[in-house]
C-alpha atoms as a PDB file:
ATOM      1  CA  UNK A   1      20.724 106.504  87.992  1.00  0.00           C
ATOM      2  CA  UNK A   2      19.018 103.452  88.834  1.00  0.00           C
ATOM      3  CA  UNK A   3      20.024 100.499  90.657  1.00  0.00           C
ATOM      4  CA  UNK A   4      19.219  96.226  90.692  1.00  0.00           C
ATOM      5  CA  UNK A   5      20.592  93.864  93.395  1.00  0.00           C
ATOM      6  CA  UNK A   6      23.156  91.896  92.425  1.00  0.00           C
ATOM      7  CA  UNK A   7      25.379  89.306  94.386  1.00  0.00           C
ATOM      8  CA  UNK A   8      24.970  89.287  97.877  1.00  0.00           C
ATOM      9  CA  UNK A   9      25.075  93.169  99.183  1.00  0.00           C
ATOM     10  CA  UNK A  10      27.086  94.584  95.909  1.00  0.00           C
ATOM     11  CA  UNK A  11      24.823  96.505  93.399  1.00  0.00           C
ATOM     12  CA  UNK A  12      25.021  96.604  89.697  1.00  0.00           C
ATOM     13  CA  UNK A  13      24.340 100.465  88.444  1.00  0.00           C
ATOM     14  CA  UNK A  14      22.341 101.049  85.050  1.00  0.00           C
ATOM     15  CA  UNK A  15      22.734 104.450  83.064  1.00  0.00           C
ATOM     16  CA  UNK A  16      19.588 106.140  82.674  1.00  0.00           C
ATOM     17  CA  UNK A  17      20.292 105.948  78.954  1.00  0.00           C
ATOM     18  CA  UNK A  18      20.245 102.132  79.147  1.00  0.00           C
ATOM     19  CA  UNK A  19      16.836 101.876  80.730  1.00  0.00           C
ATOM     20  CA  UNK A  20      15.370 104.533  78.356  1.00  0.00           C
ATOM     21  CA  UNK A  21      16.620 102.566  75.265  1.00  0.00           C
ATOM     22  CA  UNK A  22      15.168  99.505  76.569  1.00  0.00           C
ATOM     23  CA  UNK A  23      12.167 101.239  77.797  1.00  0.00           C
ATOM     24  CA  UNK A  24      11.424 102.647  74.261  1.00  0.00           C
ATOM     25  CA  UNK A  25      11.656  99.000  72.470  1.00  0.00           C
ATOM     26  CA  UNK A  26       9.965  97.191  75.282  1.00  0.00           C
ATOM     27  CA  UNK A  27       6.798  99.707  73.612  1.00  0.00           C
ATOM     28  CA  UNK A  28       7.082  98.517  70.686  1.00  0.00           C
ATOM     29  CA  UNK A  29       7.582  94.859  72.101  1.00  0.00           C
ATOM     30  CA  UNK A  30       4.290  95.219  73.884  1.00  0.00           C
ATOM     31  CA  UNK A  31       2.533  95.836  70.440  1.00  0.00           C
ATOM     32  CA  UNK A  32       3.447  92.741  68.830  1.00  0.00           C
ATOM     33  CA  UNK A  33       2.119  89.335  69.143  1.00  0.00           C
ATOM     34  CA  UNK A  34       3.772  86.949  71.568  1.00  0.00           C
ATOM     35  CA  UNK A  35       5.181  83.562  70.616  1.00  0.00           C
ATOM     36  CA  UNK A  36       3.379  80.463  71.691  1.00  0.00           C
ATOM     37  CA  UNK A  37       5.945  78.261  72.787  1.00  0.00           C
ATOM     38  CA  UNK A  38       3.064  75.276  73.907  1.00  0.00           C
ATOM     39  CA  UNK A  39       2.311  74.826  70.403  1.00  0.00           C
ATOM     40  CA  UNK A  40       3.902  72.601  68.096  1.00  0.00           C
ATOM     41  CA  UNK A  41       2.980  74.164  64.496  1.00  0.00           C
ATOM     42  CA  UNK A  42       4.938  77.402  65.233  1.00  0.00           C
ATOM     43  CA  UNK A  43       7.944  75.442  66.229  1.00  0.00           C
ATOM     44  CA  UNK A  44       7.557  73.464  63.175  1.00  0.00           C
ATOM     45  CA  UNK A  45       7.259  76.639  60.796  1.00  0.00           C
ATOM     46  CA  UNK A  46      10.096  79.067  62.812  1.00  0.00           C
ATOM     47  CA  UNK A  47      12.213  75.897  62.274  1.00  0.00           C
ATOM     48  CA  UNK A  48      11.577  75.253  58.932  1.00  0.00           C
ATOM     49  CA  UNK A  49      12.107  79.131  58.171  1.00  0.00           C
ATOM     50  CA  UNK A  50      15.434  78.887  59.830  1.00  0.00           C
ATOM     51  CA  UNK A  51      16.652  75.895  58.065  1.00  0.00           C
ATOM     52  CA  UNK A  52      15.895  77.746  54.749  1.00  0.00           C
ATOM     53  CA  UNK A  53      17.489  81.133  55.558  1.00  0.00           C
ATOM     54  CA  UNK A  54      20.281  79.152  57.018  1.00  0.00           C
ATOM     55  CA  UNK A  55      20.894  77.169  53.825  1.00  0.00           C
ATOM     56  CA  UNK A  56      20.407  80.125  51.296  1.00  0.00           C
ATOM     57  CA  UNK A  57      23.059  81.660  53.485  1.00  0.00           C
ATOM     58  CA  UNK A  58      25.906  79.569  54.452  1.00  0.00           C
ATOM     59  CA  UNK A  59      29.039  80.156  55.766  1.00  0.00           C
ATOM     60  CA  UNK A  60      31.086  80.542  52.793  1.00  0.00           C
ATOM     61  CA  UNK A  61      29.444  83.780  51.943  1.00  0.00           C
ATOM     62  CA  UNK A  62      30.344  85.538  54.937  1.00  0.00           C
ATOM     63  CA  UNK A  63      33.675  84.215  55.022  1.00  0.00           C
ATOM     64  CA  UNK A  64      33.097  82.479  57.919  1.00  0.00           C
ATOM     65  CA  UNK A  65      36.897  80.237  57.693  1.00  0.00           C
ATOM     66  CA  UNK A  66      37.289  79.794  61.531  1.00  0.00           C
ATOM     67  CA  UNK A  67      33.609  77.552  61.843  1.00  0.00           C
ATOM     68  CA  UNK A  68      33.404  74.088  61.568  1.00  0.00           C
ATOM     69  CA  UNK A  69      30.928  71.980  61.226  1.00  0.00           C
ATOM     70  CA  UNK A  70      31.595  68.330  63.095  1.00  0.00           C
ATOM     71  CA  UNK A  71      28.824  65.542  63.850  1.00  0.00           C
ATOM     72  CA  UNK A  72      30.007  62.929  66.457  1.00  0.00           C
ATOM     73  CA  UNK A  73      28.065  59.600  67.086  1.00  0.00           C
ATOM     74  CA  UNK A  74      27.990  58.370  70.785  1.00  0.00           C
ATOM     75  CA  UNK A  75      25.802  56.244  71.512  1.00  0.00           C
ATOM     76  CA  UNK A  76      24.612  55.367  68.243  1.00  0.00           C
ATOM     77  CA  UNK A  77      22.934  58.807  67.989  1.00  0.00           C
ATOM     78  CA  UNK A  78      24.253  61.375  65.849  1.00  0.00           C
ATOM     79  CA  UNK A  79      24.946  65.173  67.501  1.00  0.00           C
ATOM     80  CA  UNK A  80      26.111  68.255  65.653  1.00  0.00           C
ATOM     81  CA  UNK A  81      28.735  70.485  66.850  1.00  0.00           C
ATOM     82  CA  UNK A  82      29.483  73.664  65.022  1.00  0.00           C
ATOM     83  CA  UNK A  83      32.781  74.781  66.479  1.00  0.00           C
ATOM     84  CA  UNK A  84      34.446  78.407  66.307  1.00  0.00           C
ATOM     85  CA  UNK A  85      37.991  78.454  66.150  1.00  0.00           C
ATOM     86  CA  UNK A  86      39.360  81.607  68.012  1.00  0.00           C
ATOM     87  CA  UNK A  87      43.109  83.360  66.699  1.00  0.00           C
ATOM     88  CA  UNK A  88      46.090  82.448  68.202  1.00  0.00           C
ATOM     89  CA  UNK A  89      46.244  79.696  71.442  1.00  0.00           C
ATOM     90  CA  UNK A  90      42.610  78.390  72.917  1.00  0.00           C
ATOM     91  CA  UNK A  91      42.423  79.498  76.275  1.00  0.00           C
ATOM     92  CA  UNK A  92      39.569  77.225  76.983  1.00  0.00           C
ATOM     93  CA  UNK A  93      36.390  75.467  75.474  1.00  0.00           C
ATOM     94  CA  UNK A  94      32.919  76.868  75.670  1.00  0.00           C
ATOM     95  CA  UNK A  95      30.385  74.411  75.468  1.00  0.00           C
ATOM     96  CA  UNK A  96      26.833  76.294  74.553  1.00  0.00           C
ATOM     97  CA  UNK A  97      23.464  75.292  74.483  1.00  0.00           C
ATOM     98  CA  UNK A  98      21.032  77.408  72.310  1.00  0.00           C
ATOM     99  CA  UNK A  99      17.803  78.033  73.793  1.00  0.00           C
ATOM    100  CA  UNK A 100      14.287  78.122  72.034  1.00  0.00           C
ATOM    101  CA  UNK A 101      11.909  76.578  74.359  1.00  0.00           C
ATOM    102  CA  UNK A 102      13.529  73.038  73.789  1.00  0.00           C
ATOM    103  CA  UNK A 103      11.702  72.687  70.216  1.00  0.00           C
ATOM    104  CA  UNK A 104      13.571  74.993  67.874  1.00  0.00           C
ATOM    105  CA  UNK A 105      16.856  76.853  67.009  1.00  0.00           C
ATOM    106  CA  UNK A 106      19.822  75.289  66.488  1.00  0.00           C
ATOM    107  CA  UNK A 107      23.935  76.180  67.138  1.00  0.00           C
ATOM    108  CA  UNK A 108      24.184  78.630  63.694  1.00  0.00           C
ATOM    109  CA  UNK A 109      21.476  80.552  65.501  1.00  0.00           C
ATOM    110  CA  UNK A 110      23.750  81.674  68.086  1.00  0.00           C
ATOM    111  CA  UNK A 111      26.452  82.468  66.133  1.00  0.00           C
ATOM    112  CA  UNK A 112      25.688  86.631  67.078  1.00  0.00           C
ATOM    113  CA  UNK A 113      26.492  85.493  70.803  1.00  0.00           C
ATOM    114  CA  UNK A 114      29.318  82.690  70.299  1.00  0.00           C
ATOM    115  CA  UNK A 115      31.147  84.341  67.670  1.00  0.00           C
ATOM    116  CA  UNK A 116      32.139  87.249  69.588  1.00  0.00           C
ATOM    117  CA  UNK A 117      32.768  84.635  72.773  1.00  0.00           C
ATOM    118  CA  UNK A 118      35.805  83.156  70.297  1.00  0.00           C
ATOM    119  CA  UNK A 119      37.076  86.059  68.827  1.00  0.00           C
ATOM    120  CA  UNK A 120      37.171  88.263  72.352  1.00  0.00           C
ATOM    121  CA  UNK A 121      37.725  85.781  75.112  1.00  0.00           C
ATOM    122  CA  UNK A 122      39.767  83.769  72.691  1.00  0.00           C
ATOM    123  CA  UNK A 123      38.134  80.574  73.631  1.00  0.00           C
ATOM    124  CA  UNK A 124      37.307  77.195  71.238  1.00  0.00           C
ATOM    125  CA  UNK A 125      33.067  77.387  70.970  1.00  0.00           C
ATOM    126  CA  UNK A 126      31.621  73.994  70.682  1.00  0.00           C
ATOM    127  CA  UNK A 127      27.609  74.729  69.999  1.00  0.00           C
ATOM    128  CA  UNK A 128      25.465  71.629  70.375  1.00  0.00           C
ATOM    129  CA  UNK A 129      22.927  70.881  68.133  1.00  0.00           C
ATOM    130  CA  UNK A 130      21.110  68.724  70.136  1.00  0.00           C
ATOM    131  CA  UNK A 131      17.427  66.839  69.542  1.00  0.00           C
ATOM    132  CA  UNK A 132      14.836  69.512  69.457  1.00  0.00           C
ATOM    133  CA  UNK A 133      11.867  68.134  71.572  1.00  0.00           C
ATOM    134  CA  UNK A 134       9.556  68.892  68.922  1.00  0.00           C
ATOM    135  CA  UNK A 135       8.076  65.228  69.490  1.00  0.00           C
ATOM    136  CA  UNK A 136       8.210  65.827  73.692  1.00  0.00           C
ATOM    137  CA  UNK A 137      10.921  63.743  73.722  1.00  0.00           C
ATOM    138  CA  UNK A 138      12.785  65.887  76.278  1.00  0.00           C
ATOM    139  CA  UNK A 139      14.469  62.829  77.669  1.00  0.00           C
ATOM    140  CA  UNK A 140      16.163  62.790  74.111  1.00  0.00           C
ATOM    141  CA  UNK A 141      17.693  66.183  74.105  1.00  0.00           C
ATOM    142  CA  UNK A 142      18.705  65.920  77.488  1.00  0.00           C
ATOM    143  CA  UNK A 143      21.010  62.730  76.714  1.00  0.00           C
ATOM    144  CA  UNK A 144      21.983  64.525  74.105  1.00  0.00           C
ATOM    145  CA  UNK A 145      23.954  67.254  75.738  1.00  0.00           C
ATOM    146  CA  UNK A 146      25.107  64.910  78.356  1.00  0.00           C
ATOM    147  CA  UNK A 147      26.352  63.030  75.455  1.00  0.00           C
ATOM    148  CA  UNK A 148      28.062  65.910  73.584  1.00  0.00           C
ATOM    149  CA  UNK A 149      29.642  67.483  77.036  1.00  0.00           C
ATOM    150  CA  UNK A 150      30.929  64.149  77.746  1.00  0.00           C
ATOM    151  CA  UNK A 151      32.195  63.342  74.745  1.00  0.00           C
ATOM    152  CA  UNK A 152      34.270  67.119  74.388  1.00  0.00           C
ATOM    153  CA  UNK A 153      35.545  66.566  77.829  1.00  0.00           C
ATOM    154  CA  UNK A 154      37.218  63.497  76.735  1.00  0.00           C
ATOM    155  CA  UNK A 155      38.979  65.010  73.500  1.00  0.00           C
ATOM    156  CA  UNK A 156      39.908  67.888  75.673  1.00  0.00           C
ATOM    157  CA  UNK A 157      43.556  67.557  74.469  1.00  0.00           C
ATOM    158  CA  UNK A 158      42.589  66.409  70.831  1.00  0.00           C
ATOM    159  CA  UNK A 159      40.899  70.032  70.939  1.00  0.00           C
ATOM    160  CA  UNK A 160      43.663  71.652  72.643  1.00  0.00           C
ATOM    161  CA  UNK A 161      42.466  73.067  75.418  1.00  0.00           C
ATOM    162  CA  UNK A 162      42.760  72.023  79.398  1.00  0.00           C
ATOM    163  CA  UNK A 163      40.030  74.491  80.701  1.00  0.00           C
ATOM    164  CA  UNK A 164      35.935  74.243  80.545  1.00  0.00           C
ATOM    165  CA  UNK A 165      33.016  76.408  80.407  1.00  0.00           C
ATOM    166  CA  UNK A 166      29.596  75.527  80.103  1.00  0.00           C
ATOM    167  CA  UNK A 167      26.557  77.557  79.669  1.00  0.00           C
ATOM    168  CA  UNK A 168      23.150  78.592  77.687  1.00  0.00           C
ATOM    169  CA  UNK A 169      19.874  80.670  76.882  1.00  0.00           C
ATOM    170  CA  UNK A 170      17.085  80.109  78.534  1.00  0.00           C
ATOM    171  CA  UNK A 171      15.992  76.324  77.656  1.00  0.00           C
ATOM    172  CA  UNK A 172      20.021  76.020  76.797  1.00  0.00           C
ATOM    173  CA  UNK A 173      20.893  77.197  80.667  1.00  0.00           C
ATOM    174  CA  UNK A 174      18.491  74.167  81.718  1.00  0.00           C
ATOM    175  CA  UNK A 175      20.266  71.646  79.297  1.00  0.00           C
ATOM    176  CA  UNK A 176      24.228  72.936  80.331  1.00  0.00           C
ATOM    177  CA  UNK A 177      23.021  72.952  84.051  1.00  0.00           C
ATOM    178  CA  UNK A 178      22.212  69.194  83.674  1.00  0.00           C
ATOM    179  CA  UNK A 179      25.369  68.822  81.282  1.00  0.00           C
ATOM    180  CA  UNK A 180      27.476  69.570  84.276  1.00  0.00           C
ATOM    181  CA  UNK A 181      25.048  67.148  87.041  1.00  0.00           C
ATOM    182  CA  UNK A 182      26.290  64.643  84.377  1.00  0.00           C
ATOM    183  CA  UNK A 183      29.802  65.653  83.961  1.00  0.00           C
ATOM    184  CA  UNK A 184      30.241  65.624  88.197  1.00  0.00           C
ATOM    185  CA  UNK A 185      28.734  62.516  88.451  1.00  0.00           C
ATOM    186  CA  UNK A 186      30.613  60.804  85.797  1.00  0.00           C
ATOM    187  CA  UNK A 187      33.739  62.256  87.932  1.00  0.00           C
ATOM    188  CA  UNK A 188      34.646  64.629  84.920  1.00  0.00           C
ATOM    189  CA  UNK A 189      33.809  68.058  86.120  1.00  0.00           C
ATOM    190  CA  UNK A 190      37.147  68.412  86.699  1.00  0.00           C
ATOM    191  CA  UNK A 191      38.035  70.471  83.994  1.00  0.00           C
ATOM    192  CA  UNK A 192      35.183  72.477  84.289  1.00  0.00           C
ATOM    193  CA  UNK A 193      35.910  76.267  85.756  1.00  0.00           C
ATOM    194  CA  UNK A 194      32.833  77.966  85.299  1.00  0.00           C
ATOM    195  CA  UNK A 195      29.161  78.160  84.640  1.00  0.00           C
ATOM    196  CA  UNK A 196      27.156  81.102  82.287  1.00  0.00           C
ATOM    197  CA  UNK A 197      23.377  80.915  82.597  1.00  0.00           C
ATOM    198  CA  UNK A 198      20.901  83.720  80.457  1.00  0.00           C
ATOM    199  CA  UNK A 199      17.730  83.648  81.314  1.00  0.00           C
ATOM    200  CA  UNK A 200      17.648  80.131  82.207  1.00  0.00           C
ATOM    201  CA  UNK A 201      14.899  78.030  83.017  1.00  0.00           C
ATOM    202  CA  UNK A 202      15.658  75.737  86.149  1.00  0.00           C
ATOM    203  CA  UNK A 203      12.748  74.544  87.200  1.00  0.00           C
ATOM    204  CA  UNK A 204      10.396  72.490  85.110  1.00  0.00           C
ATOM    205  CA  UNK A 205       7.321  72.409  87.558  1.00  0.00           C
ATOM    206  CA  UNK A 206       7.521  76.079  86.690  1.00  0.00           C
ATOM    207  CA  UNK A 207       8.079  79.140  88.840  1.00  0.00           C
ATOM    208  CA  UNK A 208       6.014  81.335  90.866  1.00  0.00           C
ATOM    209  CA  UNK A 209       7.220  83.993  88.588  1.00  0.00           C
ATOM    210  CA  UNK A 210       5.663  81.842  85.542  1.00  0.00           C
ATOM    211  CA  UNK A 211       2.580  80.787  86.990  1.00  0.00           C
ATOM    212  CA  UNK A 212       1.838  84.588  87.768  1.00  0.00           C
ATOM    213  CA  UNK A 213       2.328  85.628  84.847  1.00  0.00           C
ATOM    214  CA  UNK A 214      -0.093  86.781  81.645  1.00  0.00           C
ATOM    215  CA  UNK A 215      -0.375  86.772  78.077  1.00  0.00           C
ATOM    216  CA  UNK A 216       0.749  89.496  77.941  1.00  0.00           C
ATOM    217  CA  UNK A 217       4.601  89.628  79.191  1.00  0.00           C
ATOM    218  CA  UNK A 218       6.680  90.779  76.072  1.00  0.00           C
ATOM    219  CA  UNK A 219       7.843  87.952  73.579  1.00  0.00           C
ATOM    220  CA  UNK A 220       6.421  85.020  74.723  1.00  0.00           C
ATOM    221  CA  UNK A 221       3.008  84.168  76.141  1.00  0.00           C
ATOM    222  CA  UNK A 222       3.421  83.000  79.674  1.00  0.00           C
ATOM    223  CA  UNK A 223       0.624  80.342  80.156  1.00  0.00           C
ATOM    224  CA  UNK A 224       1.955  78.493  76.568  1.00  0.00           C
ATOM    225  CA  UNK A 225       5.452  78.343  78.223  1.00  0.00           C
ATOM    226  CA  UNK A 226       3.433  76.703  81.600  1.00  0.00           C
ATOM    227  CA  UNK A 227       1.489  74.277  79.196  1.00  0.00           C
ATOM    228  CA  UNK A 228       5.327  73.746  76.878  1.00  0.00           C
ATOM    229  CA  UNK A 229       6.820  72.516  79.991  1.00  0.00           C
ATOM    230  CA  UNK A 230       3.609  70.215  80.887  1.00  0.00           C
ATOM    231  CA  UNK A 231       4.342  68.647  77.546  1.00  0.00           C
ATOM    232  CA  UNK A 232       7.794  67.573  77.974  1.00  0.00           C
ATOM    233  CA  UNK A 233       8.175  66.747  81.125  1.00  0.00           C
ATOM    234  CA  UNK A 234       6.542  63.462  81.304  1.00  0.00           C
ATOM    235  CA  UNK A 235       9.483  62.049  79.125  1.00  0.00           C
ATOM    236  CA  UNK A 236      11.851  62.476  82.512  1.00  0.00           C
ATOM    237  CA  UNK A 237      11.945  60.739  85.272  1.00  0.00           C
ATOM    238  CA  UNK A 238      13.320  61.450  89.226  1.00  0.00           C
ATOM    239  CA  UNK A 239      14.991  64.500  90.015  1.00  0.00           C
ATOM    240  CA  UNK A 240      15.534  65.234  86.267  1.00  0.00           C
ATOM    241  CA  UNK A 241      11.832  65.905  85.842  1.00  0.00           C
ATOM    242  CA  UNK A 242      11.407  68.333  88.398  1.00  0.00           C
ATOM    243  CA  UNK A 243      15.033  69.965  86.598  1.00  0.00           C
ATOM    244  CA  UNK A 244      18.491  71.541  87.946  1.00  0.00           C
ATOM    245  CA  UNK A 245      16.943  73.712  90.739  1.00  0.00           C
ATOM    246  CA  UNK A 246      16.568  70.634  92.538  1.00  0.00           C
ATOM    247  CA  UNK A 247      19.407  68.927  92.339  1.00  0.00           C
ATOM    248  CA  UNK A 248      22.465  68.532  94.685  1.00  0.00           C
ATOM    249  CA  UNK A 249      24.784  71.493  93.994  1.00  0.00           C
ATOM    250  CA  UNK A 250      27.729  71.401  95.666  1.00  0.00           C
ATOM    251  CA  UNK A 251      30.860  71.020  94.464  1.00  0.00           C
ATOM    252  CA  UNK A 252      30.009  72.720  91.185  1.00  0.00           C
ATOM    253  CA  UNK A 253      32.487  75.365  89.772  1.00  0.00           C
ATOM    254  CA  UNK A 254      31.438  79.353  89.896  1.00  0.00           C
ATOM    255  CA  UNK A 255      28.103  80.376  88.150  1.00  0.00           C
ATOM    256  CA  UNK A 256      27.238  83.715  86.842  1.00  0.00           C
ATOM    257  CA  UNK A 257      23.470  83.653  86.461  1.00  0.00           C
ATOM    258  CA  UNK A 258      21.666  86.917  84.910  1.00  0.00           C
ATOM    259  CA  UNK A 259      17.875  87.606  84.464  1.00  0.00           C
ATOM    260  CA  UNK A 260      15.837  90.037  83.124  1.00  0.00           C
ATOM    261  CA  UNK A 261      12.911  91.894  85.401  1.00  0.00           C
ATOM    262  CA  UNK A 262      10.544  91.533  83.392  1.00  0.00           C
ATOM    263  CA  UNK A 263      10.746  88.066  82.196  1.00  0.00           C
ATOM    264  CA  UNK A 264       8.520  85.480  82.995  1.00  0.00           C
ATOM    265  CA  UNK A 265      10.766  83.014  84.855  1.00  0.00           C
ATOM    266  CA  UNK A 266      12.811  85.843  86.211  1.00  0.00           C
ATOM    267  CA  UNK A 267      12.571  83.585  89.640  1.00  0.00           C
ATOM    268  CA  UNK A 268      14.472  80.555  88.374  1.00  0.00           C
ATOM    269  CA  UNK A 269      17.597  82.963  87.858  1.00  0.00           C
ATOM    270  CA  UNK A 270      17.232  84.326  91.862  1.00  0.00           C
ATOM    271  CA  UNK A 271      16.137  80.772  92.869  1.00  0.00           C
ATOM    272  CA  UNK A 272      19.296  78.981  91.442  1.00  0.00           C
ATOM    273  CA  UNK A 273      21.313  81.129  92.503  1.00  0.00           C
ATOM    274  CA  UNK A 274      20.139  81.024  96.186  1.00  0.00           C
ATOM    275  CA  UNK A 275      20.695  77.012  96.135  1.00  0.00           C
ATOM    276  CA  UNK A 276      23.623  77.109  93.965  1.00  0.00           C
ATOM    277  CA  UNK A 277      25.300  80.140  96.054  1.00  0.00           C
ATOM    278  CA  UNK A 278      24.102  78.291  99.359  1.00  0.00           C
ATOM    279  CA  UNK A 279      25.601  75.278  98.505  1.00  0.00           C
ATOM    280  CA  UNK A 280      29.079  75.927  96.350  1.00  0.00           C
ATOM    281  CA  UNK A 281      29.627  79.280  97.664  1.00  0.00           C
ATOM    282  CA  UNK A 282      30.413  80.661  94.351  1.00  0.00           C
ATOM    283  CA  UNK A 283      27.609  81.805  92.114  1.00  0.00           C
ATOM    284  CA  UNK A 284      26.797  85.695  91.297  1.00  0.00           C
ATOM    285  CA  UNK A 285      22.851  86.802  89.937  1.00  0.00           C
ATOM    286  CA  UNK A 286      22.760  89.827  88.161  1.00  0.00           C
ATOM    287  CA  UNK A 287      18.497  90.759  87.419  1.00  0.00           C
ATOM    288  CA  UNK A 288      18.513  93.836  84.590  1.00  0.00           C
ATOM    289  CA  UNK A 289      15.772  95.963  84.793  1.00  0.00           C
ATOM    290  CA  UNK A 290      13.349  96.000  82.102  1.00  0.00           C
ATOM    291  CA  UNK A 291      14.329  93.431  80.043  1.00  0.00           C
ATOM    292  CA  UNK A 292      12.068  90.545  79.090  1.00  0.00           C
ATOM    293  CA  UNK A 293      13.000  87.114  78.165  1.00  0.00           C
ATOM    294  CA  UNK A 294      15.702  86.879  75.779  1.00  0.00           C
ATOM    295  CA  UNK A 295      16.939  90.156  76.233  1.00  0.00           C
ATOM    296  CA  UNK A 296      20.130  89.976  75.302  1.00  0.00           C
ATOM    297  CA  UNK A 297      19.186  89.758  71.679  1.00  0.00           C
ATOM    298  CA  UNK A 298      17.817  92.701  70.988  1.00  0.00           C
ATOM    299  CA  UNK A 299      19.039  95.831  70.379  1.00  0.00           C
ATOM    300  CA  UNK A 300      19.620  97.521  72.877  1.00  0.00           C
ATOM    301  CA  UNK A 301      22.260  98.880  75.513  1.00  0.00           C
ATOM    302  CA  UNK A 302      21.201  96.612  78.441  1.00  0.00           C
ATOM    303  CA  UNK A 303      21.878  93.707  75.967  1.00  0.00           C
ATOM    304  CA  UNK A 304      25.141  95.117  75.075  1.00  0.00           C
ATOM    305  CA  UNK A 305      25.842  95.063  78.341  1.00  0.00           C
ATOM    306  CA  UNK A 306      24.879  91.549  79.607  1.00  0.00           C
ATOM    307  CA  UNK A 307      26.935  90.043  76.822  1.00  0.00           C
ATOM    308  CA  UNK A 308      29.661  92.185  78.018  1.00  0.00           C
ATOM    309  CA  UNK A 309      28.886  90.479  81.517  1.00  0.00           C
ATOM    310  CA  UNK A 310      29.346  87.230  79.923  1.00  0.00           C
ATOM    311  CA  UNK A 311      32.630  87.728  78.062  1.00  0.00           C
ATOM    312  CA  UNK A 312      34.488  89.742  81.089  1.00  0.00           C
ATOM    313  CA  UNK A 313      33.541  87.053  83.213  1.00  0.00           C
ATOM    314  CA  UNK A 314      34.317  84.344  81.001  1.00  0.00           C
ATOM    315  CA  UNK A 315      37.824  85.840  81.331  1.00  0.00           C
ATOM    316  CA  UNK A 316      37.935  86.029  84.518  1.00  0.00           C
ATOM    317  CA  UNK A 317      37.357  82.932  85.375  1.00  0.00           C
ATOM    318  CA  UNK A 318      40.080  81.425  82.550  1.00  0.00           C
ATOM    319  CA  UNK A 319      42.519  84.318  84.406  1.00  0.00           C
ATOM    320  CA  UNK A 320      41.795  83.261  87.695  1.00  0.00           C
ATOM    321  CA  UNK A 321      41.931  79.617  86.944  1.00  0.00           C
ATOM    322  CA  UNK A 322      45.248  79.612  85.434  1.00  0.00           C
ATOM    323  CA  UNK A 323      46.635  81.270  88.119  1.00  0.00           C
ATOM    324  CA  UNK A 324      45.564  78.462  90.691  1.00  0.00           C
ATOM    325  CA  UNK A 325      46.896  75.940  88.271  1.00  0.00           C
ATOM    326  CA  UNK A 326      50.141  77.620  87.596  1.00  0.00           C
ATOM    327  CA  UNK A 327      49.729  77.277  83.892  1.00  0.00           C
END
């Protein structure tokens, strides 16, 4: 058996069959190419390929009767929301930001990860489909999700739920963790209860973990994800452009933050959670040992289990905050 730290002196154990499996396709990782997420043409070809599976594909054919798909204008912009309807009474909203770098993907994308979120923890999904900096317009996506959060916490009962969760993937953990900054200091956190990061990326001047890193982690070239972030942060200003790590974070609700060893920004997982755990006294970091960025994707047992992670938690937060309301 091995073993990774976890929250503060508590240890999460891995099977040996777990780390074998993810040994084995972390081989087979290493012998592909990794994506470029600095340049622009890729973004603009995976995106374009999605778009076309996505519309040779659509929801009808998979019976998919519990999604819909709602745009909402705030702002005069126009923002997408795919929502999954759970069975029986919404325990809670789950407000999810897709990751991809902050240039590609989209809500539908996620559906492997939110779909299971609605059907298991019984909770309303509300994927954003927010701008995709594809321009460097980060400023843009960022109001966007501020935008969208904002605007679902105020048709909270129109939606029929009282509770809130917010998190993301990588790029997506960024763009919730600034969804909330927005929500607290528009003095409607309130019904916010908890906080799910993957893989997140919290701070934009990048992190020791990133700037050490090669070409040659698994999945995505390092130095392109340095030279991504160079490119959109000059369309932020203040705190914002330095990102979440560096904000005030007290007062927030509980965070569950998980990493994978091997990824490149592995340290803006531990890092947030030191702050955020330092400050609100209620955040967990969970690091799983070899699993690159993105991890929870692929096939494996350790991914299994991380999304496990997320949905038992996810209920335990809706558990225990019912209880302290009395609901």
């Amino acid at each position: 058996m091995k073993k990774a730290a976890a929250r503060h002196h508590s240890e999460t154990v891995f099977t040996r069959a777990e780390l074998s499996g993810a040994r084995k396709l972390n081989a087979v990782l290493d012998l592909l190419p990794r994506y470029h997420t600095g340049r622009r043409w890729n973004a603009k070809a995976a995106q374009a390929a999605i778009c076309t599976l996505q519309r040779l594909s659509p929801d009808r054919l998979f019976r998919r009767s519990r999604t819909i798909g709602r745009t909402i204008v705030v702002n005069g912009r126009r923002i997408g929301l795919r929502l999954i309807l759970p069975d029986g009474v919404r325990r809670g909203l789950y407000i999810h930001f897709h990751g991809g770098a902050w240039v590609m993907g989209n809500a539908r994308l996620d559906d492997g990860i939110t779909q299971p979120i609605a059907r298991e923890c019984r909770m309303l999904v509300a994927g954003v489909d927010f701008h995709n900096a594809i321009d460097d317009r980060l400023d843009v996506a960022v109001g966007d999700c501020k935008a969208a959060a904002e605007w679902l916490v105020d048709h909270l009962a129109t939606l029929e739920v009282e509770r809130v969760i917010l998190g993301g993937e990588s790029s997506g953990a960024h763009l919730a963790a600034e969804a909330l900054l927005h929500l607290r200091a528009s003095g409607k956190a309130k019904p916010v209860v908890g906080f799910i990061s993957m893989c997140g990326a919290f701070n934009l001047g990048g992190s020791e973990s990133l700037r050490q890193s090669t070409g040659r982690s698994l999945l995505i070239d390092a130095p392109s994800a340095l030279r991504n972030l160079e490119r959109l942060t000059p369309s932020l200003s203040g705190r914002e452009a330095q990102g979440p790590l560096f904000a005030d974070l007290s007062g927030l609700p509980p965070a569950l933050l998980i990493a994978g060893a091997l990824d490149p920004i592995v340290d803006d997982s531990l890092s947030m959670f030191r702050r955020w755990q330092s400050q609100s006294n209620n955040a967990d970091y969970v690091v799983f040992p070899e699993a690159p960025h993105g991890f929870n994707r692929l096939p494996t047992k350790l991914a299994a289990r991380a999304n496990g992670l997320v949905k038992m938690r996810m209920s335990q937060v809706l558990d225990g905050s019912t209880a302290a309301g009395g609901n």
